[in-house]
C-alpha atoms as a PDB file:
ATOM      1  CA  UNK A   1     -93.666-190.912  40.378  1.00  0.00           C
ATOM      2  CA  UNK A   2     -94.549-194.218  42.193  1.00  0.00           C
ATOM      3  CA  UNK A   3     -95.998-197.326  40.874  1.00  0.00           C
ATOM      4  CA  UNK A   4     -99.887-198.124  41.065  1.00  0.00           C
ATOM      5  CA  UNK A   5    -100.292-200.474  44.310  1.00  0.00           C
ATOM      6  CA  UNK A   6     -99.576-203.947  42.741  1.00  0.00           C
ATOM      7  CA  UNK A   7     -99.322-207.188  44.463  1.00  0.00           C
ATOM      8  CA  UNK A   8     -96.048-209.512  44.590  1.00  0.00           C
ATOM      9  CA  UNK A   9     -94.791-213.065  44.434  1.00  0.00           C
ATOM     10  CA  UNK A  10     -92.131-214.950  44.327  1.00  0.00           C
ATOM     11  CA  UNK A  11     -92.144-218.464  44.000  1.00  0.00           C
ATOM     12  CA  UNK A  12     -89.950-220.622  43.996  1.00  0.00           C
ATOM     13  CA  UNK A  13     -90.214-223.202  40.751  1.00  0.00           C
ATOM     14  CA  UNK A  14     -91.119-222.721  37.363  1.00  0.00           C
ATOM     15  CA  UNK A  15     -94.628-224.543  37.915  1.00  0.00           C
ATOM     16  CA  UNK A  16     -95.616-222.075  41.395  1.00  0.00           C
ATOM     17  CA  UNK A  17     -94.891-219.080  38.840  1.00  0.00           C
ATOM     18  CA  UNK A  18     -96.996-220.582  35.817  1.00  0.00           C
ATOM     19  CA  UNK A  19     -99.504-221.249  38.549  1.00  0.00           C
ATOM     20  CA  UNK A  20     -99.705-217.813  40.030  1.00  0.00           C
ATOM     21  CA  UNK A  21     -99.953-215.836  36.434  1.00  0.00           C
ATOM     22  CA  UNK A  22    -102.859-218.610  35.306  1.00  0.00           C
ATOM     23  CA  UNK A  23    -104.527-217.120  38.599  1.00  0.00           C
ATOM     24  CA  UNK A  24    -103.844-213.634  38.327  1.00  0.00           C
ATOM     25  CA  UNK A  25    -104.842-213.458  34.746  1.00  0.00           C
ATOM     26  CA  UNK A  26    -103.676-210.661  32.078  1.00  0.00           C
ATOM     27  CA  UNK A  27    -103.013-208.462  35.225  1.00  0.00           C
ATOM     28  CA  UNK A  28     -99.938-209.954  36.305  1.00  0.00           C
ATOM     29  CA  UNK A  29     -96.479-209.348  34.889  1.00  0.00           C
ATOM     30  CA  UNK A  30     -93.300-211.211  35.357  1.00  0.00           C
ATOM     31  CA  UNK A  31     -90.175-209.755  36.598  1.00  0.00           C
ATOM     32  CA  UNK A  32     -86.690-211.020  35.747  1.00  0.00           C
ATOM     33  CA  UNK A  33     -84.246-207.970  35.918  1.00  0.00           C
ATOM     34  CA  UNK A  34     -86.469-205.115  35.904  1.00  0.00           C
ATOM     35  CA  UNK A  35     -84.369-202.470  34.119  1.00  0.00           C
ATOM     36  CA  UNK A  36     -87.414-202.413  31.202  1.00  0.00           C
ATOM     37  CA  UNK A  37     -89.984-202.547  33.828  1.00  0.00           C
ATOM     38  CA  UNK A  38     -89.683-200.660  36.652  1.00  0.00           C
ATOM     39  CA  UNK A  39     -89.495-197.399  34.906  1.00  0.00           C
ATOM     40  CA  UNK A  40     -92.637-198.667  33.236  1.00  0.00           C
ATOM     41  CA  UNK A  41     -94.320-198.893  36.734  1.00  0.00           C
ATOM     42  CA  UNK A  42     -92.752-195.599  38.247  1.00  0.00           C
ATOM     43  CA  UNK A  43     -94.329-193.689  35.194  1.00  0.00           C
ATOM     44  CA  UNK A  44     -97.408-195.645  35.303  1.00  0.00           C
ATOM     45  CA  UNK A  45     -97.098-196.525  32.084  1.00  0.00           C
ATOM     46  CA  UNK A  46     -97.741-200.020  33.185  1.00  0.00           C
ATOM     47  CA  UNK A  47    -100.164-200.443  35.870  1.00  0.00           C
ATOM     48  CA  UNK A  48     -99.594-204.416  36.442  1.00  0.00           C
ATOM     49  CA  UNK A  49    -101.964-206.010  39.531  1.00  0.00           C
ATOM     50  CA  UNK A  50     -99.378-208.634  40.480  1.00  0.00           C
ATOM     51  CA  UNK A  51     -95.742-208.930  39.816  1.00  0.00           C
ATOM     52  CA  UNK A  52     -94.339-212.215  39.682  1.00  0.00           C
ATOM     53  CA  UNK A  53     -89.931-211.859  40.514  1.00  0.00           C
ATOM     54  CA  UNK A  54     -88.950-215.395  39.079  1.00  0.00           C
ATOM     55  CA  UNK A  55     -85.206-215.198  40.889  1.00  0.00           C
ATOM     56  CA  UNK A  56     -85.908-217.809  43.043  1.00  0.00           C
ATOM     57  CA  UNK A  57     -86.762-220.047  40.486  1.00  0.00           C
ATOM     58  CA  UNK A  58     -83.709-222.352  39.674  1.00  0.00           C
ATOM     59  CA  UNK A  59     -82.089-223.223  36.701  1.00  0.00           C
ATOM     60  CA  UNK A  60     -82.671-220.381  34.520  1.00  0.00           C
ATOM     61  CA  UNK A  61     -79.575-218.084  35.175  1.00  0.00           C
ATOM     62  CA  UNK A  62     -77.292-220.017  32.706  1.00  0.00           C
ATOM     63  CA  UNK A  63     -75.551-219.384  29.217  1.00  0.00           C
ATOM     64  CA  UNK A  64     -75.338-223.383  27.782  1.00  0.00           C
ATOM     65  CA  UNK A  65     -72.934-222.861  24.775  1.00  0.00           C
ATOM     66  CA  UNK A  66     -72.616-225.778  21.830  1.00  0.00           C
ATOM     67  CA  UNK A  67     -71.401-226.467  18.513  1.00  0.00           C
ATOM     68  CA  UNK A  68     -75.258-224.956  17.225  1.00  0.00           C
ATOM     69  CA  UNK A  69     -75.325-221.693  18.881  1.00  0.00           C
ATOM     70  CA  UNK A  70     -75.897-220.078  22.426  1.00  0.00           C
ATOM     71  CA  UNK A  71     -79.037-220.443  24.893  1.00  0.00           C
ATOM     72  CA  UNK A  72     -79.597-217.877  27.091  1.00  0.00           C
ATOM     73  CA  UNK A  73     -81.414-218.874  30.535  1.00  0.00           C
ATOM     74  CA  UNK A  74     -84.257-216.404  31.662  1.00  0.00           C
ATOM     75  CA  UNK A  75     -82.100-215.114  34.501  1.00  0.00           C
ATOM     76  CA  UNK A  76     -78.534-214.389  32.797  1.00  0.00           C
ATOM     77  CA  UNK A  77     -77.421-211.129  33.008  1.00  0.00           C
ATOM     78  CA  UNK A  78     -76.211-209.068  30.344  1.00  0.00           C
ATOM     79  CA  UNK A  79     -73.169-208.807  32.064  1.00  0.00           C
ATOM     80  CA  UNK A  80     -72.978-212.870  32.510  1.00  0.00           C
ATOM     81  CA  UNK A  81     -72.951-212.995  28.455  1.00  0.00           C
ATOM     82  CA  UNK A  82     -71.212-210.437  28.106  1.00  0.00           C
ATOM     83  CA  UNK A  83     -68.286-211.749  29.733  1.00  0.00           C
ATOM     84  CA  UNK A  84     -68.705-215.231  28.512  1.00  0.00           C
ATOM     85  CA  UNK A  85     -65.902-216.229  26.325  1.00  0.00           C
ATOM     86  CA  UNK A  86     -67.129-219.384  25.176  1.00  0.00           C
ATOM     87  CA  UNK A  87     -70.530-217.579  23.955  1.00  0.00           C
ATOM     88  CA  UNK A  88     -68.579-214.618  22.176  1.00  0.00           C
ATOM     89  CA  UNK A  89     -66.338-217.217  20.213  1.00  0.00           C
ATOM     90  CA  UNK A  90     -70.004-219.239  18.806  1.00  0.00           C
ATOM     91  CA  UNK A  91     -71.658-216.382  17.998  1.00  0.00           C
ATOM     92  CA  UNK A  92     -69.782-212.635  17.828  1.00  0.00           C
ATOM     93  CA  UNK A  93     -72.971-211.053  18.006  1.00  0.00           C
ATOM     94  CA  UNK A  94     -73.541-211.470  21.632  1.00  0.00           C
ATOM     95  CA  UNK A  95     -70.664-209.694  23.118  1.00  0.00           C
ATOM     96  CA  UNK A  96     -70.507-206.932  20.595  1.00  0.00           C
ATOM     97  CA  UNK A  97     -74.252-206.017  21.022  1.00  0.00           C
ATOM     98  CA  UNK A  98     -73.881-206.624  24.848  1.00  0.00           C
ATOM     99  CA  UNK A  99     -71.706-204.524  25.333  1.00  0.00           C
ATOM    100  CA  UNK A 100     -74.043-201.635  24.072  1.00  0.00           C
ATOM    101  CA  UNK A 101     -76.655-202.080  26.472  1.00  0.00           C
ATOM    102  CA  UNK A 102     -77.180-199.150  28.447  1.00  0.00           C
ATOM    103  CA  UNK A 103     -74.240-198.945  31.543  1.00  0.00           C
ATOM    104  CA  UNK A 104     -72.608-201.420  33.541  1.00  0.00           C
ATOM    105  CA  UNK A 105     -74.984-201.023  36.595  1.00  0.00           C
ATOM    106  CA  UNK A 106     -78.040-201.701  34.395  1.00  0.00           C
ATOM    107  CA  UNK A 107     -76.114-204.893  32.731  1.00  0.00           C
ATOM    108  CA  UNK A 108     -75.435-205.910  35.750  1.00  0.00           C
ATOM    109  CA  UNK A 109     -79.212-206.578  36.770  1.00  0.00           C
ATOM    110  CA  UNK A 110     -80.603-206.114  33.450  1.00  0.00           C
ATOM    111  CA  UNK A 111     -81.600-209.949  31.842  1.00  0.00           C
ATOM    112  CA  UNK A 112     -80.905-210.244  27.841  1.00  0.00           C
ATOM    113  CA  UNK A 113     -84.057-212.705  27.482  1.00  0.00           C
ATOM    114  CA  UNK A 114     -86.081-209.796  29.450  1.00  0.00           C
ATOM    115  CA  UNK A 115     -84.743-207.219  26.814  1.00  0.00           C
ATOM    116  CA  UNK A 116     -86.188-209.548  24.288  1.00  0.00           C
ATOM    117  CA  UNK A 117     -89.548-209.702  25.564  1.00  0.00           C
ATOM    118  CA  UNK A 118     -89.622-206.577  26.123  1.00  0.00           C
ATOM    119  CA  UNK A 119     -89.685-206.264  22.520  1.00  0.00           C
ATOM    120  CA  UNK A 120     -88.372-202.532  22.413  1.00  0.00           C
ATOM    121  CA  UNK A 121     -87.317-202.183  18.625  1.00  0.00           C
ATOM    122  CA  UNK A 122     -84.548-199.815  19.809  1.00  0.00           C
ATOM    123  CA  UNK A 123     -83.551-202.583  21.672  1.00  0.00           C
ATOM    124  CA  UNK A 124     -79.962-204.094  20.943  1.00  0.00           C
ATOM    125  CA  UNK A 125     -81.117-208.017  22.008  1.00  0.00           C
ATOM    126  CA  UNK A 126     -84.257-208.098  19.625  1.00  0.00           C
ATOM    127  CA  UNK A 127     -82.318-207.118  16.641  1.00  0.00           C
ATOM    128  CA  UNK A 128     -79.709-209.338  17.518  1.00  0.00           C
ATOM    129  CA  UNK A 129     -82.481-212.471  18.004  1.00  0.00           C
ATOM    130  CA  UNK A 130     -83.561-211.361  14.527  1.00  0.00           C
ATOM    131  CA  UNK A 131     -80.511-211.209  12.394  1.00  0.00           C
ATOM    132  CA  UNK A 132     -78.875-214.568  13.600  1.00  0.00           C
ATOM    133  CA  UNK A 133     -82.113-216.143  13.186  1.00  0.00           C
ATOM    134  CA  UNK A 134     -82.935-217.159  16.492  1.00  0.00           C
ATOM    135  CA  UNK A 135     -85.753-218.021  19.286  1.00  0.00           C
ATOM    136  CA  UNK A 136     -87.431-218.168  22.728  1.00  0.00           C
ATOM    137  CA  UNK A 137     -88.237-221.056  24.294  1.00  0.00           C
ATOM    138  CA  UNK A 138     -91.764-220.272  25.939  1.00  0.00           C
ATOM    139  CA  UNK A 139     -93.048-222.632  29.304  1.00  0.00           C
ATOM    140  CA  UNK A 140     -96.883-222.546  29.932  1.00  0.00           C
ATOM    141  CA  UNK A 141     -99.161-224.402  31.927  1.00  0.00           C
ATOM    142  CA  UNK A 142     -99.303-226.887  29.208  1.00  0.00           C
ATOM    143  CA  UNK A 143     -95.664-227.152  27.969  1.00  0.00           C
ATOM    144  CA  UNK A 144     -93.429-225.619  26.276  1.00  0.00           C
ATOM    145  CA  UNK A 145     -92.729-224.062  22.844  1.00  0.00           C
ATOM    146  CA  UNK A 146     -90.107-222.791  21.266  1.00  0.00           C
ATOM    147  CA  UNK A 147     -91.350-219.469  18.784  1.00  0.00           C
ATOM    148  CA  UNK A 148     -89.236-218.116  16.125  1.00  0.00           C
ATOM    149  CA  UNK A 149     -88.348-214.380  15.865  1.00  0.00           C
ATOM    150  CA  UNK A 150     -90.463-213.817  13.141  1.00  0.00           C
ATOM    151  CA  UNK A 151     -93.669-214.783  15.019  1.00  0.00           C
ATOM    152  CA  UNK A 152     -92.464-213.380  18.055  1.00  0.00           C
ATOM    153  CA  UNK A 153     -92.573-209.735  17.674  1.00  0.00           C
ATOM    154  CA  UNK A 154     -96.023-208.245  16.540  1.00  0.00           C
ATOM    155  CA  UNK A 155     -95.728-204.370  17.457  1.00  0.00           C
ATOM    156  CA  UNK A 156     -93.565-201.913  19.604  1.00  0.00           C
ATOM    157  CA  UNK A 157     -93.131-203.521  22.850  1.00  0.00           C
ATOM    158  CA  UNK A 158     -95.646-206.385  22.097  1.00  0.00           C
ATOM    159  CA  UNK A 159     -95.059-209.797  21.504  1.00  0.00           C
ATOM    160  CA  UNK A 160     -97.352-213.045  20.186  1.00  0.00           C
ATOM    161  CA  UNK A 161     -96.946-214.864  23.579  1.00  0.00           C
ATOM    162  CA  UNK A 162    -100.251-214.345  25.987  1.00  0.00           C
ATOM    163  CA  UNK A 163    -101.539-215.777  28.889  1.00  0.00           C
ATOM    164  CA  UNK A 164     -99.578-217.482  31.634  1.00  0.00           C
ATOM    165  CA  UNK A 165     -96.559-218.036  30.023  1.00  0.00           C
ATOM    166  CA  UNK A 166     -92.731-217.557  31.239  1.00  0.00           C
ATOM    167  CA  UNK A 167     -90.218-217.058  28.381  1.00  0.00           C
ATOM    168  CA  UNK A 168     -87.475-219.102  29.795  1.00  0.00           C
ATOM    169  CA  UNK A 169     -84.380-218.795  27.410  1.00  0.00           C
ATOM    170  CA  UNK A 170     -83.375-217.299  24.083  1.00  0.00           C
ATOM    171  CA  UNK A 171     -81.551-219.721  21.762  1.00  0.00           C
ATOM    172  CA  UNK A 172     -78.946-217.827  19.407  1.00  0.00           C
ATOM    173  CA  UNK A 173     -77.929-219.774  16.068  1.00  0.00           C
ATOM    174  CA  UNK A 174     -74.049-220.392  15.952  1.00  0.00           C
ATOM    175  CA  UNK A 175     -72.256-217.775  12.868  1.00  0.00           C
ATOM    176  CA  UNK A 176     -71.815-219.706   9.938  1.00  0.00           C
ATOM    177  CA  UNK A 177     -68.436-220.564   9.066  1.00  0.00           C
ATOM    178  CA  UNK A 178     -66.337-217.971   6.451  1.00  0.00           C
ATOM    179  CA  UNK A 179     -68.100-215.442   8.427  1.00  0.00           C
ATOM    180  CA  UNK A 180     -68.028-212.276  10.102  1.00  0.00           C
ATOM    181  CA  UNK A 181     -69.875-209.696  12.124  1.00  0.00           C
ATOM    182  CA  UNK A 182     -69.875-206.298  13.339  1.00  0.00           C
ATOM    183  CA  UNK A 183     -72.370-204.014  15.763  1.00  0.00           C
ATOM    184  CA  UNK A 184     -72.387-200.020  15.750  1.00  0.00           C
ATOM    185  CA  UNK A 185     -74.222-197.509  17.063  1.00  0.00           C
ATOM    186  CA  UNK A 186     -75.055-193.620  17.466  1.00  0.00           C
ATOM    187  CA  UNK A 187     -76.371-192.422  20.792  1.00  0.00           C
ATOM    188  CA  UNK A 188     -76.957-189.114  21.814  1.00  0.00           C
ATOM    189  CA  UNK A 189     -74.813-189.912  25.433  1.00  0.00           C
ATOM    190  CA  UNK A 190     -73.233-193.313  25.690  1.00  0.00           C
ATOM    191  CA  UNK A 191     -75.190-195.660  27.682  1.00  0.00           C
ATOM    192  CA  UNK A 192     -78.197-193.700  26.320  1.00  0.00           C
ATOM    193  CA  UNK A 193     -81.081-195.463  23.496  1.00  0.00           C
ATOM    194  CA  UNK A 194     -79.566-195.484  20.192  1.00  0.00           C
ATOM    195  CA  UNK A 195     -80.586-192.887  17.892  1.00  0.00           C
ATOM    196  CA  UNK A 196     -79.447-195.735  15.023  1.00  0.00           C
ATOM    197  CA  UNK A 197     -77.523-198.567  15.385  1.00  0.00           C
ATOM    198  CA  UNK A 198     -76.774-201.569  13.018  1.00  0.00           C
ATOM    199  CA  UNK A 199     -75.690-205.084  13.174  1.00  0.00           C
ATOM    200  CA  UNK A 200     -74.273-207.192  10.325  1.00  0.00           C
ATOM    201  CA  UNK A 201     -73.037-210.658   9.438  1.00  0.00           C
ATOM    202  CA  UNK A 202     -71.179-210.996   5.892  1.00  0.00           C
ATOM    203  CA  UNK A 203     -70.381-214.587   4.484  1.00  0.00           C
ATOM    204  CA  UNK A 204     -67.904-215.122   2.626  1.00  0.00           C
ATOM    205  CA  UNK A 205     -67.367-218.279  -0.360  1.00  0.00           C
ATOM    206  CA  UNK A 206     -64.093-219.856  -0.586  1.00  0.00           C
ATOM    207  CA  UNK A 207     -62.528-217.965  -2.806  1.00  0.00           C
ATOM    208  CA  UNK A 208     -63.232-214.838  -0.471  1.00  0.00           C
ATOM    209  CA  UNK A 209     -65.863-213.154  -2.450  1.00  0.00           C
ATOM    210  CA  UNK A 210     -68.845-211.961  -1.129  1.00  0.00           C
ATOM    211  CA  UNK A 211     -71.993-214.522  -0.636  1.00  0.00           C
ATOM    212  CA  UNK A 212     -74.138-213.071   1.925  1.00  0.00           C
ATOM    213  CA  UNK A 213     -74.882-210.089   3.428  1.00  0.00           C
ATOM    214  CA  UNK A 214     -77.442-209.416   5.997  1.00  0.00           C
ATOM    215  CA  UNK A 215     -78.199-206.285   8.472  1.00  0.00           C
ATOM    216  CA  UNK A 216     -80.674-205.524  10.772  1.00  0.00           C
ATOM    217  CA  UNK A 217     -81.169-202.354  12.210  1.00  0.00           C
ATOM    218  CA  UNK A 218     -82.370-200.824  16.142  1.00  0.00           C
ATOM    219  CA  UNK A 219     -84.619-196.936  16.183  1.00  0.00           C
ATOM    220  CA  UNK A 220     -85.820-197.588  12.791  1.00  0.00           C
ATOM    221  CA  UNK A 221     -89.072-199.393  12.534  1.00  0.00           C
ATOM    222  CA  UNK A 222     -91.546-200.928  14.789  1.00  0.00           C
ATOM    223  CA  UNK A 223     -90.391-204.143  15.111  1.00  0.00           C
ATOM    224  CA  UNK A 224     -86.999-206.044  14.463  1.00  0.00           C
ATOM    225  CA  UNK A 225     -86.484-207.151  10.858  1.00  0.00           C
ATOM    226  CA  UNK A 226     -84.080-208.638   8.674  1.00  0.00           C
ATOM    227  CA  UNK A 227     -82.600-206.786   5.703  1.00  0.00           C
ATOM    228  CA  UNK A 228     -80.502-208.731   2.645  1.00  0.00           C
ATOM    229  CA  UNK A 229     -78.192-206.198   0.926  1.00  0.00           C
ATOM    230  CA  UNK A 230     -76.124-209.129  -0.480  1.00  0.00           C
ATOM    231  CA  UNK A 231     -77.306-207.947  -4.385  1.00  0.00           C
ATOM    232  CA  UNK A 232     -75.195-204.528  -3.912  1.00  0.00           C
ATOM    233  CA  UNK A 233     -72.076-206.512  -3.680  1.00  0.00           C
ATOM    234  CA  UNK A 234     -72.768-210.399  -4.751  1.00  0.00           C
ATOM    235  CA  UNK A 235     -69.320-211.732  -5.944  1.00  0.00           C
ATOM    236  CA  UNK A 236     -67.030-209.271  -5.146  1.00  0.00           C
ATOM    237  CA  UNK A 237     -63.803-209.813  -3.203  1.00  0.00           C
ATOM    238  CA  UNK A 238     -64.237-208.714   0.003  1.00  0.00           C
ATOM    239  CA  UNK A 239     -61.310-206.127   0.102  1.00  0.00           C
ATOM    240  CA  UNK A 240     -63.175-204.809  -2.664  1.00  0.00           C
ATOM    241  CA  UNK A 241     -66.497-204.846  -2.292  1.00  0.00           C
ATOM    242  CA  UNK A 242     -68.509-201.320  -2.325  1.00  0.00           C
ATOM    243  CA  UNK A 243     -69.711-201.078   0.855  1.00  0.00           C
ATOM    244  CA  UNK A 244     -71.322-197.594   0.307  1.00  0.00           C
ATOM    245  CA  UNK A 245     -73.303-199.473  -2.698  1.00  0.00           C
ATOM    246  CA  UNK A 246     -75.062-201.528   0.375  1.00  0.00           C
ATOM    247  CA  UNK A 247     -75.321-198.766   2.229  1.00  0.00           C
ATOM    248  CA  UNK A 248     -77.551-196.819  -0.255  1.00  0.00           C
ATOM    249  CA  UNK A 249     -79.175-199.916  -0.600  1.00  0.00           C
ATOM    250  CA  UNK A 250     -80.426-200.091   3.577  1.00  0.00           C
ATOM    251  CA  UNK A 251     -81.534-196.483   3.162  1.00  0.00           C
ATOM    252  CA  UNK A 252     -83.940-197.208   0.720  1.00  0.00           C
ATOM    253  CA  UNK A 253     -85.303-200.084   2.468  1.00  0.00           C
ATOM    254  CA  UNK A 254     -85.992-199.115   5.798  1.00  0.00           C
ATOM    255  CA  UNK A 255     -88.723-196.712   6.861  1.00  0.00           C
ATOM    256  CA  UNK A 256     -87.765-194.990  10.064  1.00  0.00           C
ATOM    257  CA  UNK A 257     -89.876-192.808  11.938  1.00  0.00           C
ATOM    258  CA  UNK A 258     -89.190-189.099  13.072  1.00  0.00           C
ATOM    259  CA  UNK A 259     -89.322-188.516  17.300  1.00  0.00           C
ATOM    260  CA  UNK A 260     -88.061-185.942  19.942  1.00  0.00           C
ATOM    261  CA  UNK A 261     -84.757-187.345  19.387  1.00  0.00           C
ATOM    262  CA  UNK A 262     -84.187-187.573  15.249  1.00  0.00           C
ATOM    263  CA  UNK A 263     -86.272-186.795  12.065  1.00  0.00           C
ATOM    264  CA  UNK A 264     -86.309-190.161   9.591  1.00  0.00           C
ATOM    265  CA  UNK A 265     -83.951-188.341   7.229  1.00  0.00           C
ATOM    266  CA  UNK A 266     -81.342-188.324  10.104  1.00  0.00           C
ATOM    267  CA  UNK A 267     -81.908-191.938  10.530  1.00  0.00           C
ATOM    268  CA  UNK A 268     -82.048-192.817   7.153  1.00  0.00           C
ATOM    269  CA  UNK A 269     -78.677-191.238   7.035  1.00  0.00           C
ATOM    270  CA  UNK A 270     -77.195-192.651   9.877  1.00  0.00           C
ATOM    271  CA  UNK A 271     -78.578-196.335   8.409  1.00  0.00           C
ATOM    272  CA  UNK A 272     -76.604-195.592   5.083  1.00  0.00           C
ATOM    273  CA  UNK A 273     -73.217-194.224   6.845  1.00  0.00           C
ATOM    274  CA  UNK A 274     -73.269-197.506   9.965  1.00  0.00           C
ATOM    275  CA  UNK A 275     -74.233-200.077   7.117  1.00  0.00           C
ATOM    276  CA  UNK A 276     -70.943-199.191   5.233  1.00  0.00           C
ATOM    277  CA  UNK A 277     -68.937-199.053   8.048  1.00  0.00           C
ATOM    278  CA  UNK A 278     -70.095-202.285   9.753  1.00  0.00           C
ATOM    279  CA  UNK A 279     -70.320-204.055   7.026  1.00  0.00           C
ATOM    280  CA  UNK A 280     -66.963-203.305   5.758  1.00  0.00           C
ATOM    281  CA  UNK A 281     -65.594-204.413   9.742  1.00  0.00           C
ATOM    282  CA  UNK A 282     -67.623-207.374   9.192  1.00  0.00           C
ATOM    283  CA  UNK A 283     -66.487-208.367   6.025  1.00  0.00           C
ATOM    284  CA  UNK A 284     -62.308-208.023   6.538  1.00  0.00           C
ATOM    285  CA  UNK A 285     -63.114-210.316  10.084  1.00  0.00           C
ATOM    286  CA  UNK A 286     -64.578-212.621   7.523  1.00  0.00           C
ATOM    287  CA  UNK A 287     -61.129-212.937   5.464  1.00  0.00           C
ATOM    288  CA  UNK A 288     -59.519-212.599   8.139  1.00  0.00           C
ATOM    289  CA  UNK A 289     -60.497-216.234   8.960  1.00  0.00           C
ATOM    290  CA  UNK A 290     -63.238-215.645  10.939  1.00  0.00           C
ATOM    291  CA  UNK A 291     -65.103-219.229  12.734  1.00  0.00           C
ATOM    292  CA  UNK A 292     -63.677-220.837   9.582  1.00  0.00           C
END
């Protein structure tokens, strides 16, 4: 199919583009990458009146990394992060999730802060914003703001932020220090949606037993959330910990639906078997020294 008749712009600062979606109104859409929203338009399952490509707009193509974490400009590709040393060495979580999205030609193009609001929950960005606690920085006609994950994703593919608004970077907490992460997967073809996938971060104390355990999950509920497992294995040393005890734990918290492409037992399943095994990654990159 083709795309509804829409109209385009493309300025060329941050103001022109605030400017043009205050006078287009809820009809107009911006455009970073595209990978999320052209097949939107070709189905019709968008039907935008104006689309707003911010490409020329300076400054928002970069990756600033620092002691606190990893901002994300507007206009970095996934590929940009992906191969960004400096950002994989802060915070783990980038790269390994990265390197999930889709194939290289769509990483290529694709934008991580356009895969965020996008707010697909099978997305691998959102869950990653969620589980290292992080945020959008959001420009408007007024100013700017920065909003929390949390308050940022209400619903599949729906976010809090309306109006003329441009969400200009994503800001990824640095990984705590005694720490370690881990990000799997199960697709039906690589490159394809997961049918599950899971991220994790364990912490350990310093006398390498387990203090923290957190996992958030993509294809299993409408919206990214944050799970704490850390009371299956609180205390234990992380070569020994039970990671299947955790695992048992995620299935009985999350609530997945059932689709064309897995019933919720399935993914129930798949949450208990990628919790163990991630976590148990995670946790011997912890004691392994991890950002210590």
């Amino acid at each position: 199919m083709k795309p509804a008749p829409f109209r385009y712009a493309d300025p060329g600062t941050l103001d022109e583009a605030l400017a043009v979606l205050a006078d287009e109104g809820e009809g107009a859409k911006v455009l970073a990458g595209g990978q999320s929203l052209l097949p939107l338009l070709s189905m019709r399952l968008a039907a935008p009146t104006t689309l707003v490509d911010i490409n020329r707009v300076p400054g928002l193509d970069a990756v600033e990394v620092t002691g606190d974490g990893v901002r994300v400009g507007a206009l970095a590709r996934h590929a940009a992060l992906l191969s960004d040393d400096a950002a994989a060495r802060v915070q783990p979580l980038l790269a390994r999730a990265t390197a999930n999205v889709a194939h290289p030609a769509i990483r290529n193009r694709g934008t991580t802060v356009g895969s965020i609001a996008h707010a697909d929950p099978s997305g691998e960005m959102t869950s990653v914003l969620a589980l290292t606690g992080g945020s959008v920085t959001v420009a408007t006609p007024s100013g700017t703001s920065d909003v929390g994950w949390r308050d940022l994703f209400v619903g599949p593919l729906e976010t809090s932020i309306h109006g003329p608004a441009v969400v200009t970077s994503a800001f990824f907490p640095a990984l705590p220090p005694r720490s370690g992460t881990a990000f799997a997967e199960v697709a039906r073809r690589k490159g394809d949606y997961a049918v599950c996938g899971a991220g994790v971060v364990v912490t350990l104390d310093e006398d390498s037993r387990v203090c923290a355990v957190h996992a958030s999950y993509l294809s299993v509920g409408l919206v990214p959330e944050v799970y704490d497992l850390t009371d299956a294995v609180a205390g234990s040393p992380a070569e020994k910990a039970d990671w299947a005890v955790a695992g048992e734990l995620a299935k009985s918290l999350v609530d997945p639906d059932s689709d064309l492409h897995a019933s919720a037992d399935y993914r129930r399943l798949l949450v208990g078997v990628l919790t163990e095994r991630t976590l148990a990654a995670a946790a011997a990159e912890a004691a392994a020294g991890g950002l210590a």
